[in-house]
PDB file of N, CA and C in Angstrom:
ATOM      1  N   UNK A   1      52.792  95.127 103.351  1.00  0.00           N
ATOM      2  CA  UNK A   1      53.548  94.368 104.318  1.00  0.00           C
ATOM      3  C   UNK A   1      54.894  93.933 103.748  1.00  0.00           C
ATOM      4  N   UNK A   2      54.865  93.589 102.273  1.00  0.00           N
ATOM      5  CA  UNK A   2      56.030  92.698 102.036  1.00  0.00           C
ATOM      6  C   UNK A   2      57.095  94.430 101.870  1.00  0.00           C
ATOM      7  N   UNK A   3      56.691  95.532 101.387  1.00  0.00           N
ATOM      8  CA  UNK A   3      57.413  96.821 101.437  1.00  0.00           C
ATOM      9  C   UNK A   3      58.042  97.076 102.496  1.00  0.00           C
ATOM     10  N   UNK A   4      57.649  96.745 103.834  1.00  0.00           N
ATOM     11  CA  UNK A   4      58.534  96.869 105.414  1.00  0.00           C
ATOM     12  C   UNK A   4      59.314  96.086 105.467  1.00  0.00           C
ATOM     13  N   UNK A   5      59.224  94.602 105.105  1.00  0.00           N
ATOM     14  CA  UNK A   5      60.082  93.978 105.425  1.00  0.00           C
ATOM     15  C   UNK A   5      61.341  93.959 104.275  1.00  0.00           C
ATOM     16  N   UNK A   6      61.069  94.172 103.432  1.00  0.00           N
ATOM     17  CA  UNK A   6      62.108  94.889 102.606  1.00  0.00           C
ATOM     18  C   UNK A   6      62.709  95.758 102.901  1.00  0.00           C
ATOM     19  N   UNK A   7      62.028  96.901 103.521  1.00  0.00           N
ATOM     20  CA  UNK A   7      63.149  98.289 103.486  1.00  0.00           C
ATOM     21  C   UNK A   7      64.087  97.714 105.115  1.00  0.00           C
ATOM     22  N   UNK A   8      63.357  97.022 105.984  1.00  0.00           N
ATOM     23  CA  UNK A   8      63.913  96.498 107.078  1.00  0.00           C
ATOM     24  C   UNK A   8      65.412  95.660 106.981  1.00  0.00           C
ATOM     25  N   UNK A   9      65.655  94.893 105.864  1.00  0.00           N
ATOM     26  CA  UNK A   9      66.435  94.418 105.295  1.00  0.00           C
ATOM     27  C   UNK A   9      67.233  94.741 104.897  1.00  0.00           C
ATOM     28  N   UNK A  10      66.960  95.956 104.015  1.00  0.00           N
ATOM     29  CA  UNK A  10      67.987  96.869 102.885  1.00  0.00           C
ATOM     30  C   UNK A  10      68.629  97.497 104.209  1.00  0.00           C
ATOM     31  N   UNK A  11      68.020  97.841 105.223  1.00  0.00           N
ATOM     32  CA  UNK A  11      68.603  99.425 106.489  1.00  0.00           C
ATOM     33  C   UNK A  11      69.895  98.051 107.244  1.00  0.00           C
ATOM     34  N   UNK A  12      69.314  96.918 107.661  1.00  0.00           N
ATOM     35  CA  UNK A  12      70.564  95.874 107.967  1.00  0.00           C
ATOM     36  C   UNK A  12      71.867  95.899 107.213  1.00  0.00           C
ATOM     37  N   UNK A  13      71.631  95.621 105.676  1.00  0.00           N
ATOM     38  CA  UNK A  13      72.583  95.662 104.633  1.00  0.00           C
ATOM     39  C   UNK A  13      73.482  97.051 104.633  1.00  0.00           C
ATOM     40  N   UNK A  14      72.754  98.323 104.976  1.00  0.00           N
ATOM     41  CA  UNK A  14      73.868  99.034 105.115  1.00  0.00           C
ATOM     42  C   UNK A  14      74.819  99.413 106.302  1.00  0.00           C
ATOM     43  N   UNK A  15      73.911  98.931 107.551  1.00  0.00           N
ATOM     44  CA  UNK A  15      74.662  98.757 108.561  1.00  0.00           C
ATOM     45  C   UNK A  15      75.937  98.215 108.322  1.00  0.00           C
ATOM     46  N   UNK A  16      75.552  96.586 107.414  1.00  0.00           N
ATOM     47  CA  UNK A  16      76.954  95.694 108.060  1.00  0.00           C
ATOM     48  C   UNK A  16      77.827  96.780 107.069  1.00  0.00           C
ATOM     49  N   UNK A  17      77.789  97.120 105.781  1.00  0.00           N
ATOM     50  CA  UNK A  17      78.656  97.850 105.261  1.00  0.00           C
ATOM     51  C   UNK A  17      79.319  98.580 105.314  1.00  0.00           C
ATOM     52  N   UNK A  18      78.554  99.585 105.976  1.00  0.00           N
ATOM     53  CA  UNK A  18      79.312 100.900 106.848  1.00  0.00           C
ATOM     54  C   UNK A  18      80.225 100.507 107.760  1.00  0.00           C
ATOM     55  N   UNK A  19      79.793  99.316 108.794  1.00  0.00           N
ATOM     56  CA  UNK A  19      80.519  98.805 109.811  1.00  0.00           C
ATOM     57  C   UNK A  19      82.240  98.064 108.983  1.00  0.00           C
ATOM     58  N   UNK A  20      81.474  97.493 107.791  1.00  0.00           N
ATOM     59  CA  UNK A  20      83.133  97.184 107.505  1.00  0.00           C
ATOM     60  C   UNK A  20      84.313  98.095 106.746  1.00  0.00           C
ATOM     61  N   UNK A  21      83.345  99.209 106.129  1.00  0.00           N
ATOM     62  CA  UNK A  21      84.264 100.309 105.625  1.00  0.00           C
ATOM     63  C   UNK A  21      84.916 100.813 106.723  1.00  0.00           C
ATOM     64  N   UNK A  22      84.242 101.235 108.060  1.00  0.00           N
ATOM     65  CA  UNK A  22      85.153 101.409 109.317  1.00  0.00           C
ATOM     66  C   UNK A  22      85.855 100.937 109.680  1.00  0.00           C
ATOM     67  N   UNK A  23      86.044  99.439 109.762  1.00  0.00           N
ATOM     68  CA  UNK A  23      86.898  98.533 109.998  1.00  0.00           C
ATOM     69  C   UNK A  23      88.086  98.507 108.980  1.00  0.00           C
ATOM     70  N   UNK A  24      87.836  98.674 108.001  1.00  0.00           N
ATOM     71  CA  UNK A  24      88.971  99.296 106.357  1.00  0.00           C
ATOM     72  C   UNK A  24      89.735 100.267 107.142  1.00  0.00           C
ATOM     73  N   UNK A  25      89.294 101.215 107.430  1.00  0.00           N
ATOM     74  CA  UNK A  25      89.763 102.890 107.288  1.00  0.00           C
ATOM     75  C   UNK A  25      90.624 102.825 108.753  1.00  0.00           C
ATOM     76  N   UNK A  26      89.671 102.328 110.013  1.00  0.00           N
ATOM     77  CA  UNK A  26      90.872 102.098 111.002  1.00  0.00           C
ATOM     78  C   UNK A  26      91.954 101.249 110.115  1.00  0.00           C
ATOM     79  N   UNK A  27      92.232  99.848 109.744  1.00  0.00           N
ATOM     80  CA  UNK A  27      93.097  99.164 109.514  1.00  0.00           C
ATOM     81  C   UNK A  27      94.168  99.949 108.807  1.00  0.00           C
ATOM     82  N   UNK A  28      93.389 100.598 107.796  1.00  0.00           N
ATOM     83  CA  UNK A  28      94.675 101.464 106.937  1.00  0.00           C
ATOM     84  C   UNK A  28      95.747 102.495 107.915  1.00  0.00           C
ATOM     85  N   UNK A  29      94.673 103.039 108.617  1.00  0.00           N
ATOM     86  CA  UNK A  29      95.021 104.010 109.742  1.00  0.00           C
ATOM     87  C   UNK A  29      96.058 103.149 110.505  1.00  0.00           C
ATOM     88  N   UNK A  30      95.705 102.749 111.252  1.00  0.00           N
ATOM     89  CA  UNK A  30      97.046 101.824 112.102  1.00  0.00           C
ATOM     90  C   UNK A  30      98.033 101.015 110.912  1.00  0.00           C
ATOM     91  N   UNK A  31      98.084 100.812 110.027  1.00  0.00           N
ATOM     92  CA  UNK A  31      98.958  99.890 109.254  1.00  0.00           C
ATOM     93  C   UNK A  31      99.666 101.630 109.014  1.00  0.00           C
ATOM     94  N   UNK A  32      99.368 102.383 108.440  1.00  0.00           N
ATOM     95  CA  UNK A  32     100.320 103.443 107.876  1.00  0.00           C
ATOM     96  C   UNK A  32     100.793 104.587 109.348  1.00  0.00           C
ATOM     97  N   UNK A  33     100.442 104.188 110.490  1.00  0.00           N
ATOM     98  CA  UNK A  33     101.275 104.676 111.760  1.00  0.00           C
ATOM     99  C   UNK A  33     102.089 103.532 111.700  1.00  0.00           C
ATOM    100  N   UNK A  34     101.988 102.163 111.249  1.00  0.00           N
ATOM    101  CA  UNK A  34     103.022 101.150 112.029  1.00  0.00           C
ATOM    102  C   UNK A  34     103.660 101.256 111.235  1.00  0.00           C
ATOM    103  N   UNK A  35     104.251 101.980 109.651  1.00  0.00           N
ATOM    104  CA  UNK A  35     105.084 101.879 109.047  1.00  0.00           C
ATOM    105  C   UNK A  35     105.974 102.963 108.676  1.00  0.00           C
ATOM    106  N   UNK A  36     105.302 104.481 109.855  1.00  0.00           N
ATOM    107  CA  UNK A  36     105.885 105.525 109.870  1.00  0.00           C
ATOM    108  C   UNK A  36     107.205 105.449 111.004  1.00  0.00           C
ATOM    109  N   UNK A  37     106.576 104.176 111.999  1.00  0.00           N
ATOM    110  CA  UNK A  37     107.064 104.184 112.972  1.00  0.00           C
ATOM    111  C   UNK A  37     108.853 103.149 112.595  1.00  0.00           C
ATOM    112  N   UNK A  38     108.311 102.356 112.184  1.00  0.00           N
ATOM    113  CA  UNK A  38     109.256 101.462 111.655  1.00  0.00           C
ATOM    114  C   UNK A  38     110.282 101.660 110.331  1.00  0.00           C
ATOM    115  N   UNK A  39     109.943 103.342 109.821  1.00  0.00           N
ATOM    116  CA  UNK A  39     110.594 104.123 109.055  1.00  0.00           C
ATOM    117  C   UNK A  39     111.632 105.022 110.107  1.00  0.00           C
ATOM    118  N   UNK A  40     111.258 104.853 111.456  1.00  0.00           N
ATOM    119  CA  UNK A  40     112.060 105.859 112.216  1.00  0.00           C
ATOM    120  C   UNK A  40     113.093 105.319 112.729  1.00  0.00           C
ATOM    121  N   UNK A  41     112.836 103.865 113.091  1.00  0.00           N
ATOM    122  CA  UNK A  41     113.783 103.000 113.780  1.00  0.00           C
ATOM    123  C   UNK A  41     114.862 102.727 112.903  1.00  0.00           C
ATOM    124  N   UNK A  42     114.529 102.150 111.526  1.00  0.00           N
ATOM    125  CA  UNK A  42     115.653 102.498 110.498  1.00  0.00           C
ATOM    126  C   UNK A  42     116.105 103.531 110.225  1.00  0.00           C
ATOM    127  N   UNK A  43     115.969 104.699 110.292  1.00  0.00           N
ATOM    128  CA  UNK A  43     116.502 106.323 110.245  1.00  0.00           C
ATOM    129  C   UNK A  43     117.863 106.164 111.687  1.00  0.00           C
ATOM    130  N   UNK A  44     117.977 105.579 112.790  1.00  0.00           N
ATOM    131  CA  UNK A  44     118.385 105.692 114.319  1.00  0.00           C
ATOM    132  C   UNK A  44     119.491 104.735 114.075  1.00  0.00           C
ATOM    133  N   UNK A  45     120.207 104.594 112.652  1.00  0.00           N
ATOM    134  CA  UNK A  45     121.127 103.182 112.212  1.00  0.00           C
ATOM    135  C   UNK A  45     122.445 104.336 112.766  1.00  0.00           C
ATOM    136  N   UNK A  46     122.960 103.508 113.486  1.00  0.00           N
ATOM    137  CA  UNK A  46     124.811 104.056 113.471  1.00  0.00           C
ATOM    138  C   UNK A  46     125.924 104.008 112.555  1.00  0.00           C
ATOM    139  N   UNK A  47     126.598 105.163 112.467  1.00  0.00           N
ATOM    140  CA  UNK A  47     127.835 104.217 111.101  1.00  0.00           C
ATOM    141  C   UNK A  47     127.692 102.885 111.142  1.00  0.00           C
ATOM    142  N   UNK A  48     128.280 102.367 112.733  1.00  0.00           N
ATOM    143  CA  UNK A  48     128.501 101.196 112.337  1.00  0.00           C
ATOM    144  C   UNK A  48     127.221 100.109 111.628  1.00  0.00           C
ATOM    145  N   UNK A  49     126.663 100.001 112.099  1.00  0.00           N
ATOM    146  CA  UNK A  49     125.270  99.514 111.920  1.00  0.00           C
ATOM    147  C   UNK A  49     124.938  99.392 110.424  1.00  0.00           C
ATOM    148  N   UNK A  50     125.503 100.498 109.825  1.00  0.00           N
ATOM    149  CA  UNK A  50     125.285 100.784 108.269  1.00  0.00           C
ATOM    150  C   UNK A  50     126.917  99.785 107.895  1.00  0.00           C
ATOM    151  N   UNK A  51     127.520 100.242 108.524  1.00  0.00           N
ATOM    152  CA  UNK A  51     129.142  99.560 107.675  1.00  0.00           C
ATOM    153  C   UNK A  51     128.827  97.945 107.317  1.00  0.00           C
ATOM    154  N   UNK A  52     128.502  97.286 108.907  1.00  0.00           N
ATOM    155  CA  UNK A  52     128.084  95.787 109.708  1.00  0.00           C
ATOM    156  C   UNK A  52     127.176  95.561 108.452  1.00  0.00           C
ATOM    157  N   UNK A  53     125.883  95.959 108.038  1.00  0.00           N
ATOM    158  CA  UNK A  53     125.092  95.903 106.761  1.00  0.00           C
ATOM    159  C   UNK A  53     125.628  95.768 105.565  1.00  0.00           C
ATOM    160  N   UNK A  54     126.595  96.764 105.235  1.00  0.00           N
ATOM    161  CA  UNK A  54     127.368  96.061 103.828  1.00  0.00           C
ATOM    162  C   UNK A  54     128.015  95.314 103.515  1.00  0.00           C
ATOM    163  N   UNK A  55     129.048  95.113 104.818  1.00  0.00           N
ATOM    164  CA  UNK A  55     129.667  93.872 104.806  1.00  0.00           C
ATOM    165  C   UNK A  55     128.912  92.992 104.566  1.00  0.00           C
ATOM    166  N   UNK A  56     127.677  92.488 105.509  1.00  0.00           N
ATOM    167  CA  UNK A  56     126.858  91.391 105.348  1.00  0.00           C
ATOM    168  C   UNK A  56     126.642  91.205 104.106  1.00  0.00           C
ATOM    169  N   UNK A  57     126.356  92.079 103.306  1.00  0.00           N
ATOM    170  CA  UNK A  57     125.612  92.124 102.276  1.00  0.00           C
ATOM    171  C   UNK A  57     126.605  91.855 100.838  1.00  0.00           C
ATOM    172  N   UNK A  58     128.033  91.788 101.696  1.00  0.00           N
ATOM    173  CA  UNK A  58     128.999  91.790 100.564  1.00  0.00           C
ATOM    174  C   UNK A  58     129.166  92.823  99.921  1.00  0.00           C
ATOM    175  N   UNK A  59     128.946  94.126 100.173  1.00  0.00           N
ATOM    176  CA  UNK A  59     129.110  94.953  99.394  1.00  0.00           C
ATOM    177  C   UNK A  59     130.464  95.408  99.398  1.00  0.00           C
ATOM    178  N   UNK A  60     131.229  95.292 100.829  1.00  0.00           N
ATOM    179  CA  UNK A  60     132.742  95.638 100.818  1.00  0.00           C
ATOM    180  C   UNK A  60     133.490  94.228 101.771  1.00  0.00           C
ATOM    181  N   UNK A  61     134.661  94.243 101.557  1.00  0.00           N
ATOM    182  CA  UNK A  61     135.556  92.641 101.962  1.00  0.00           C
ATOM    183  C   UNK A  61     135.795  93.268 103.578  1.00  0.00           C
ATOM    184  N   UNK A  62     136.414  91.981 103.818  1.00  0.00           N
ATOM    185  CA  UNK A  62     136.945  92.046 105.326  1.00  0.00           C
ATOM    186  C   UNK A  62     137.547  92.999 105.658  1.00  0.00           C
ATOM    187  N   UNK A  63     138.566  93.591 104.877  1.00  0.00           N
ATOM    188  CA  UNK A  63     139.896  94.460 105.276  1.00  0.00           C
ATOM    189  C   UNK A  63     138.990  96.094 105.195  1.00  0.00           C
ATOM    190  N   UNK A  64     138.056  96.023 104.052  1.00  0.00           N
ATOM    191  CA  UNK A  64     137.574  97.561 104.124  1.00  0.00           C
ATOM    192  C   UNK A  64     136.787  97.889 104.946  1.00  0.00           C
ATOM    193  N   UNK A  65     136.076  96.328 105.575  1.00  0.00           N
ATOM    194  CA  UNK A  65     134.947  96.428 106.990  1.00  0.00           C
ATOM    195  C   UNK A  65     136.422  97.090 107.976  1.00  0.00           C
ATOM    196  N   UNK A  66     137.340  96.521 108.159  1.00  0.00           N
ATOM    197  CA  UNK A  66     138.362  96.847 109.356  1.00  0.00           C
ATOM    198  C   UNK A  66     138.919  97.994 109.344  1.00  0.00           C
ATOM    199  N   UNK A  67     139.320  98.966 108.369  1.00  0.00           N
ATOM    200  CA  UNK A  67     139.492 100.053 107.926  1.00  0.00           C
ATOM    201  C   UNK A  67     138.747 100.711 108.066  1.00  0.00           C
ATOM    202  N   UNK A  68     137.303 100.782 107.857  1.00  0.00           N
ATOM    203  CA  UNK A  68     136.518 101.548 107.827  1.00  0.00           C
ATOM    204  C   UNK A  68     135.844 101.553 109.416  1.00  0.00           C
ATOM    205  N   UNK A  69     135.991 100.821 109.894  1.00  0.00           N
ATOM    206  CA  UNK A  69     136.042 100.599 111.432  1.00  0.00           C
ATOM    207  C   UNK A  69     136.323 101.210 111.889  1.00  0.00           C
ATOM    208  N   UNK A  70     137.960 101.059 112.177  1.00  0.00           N
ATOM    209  CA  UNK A  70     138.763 102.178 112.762  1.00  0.00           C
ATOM    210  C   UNK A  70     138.606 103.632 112.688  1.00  0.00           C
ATOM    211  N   UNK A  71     138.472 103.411 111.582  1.00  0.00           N
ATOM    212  CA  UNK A  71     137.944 104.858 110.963  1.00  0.00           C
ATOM    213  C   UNK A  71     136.462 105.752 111.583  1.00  0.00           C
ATOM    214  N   UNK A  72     135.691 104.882 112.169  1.00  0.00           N
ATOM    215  CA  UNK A  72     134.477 105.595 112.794  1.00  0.00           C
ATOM    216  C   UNK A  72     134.688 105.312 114.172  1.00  0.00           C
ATOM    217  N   UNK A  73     135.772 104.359 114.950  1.00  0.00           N
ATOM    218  CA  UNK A  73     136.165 104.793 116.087  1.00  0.00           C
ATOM    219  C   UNK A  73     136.791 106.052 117.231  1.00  0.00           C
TER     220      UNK A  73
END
């Protein structure tokens, strides 16, 4: 008797396990589509968009943002 209710136990234990490795493998699955996707939207940047970015970023001054402006107009 006490052998059934043991193996009854152990067959639960791998349920929940299996159930959360699935729950893993989707998550990975949707996390690495949501970051293929959000790799594309940054790919869709315009000159300007890229210029507007360095400036921000200080990488070039006022006058070369305005120059370089014109320049992709």
């Amino acid at each position: 008797m006490m052998n059934g209710i043991d193996h009854t136990l152990g067959m639960g234990w791998i349920w929940i396990i299996g159930l959360i490795l699935l729950v893993i493998v989707i998550w990975i699955i949707i996390r690495t589509l949501g970051q293929k996707s959000s790799r594309n939207q940054s790919d869709n940047k315009t000159p300007l968009d890229i210029l507007k970015e360095r400036y921000a970023r200080g990488e070039i001054s006022k006058q070369e943002f305005e120059e370089k402006k014109k320049g992709i107009s």
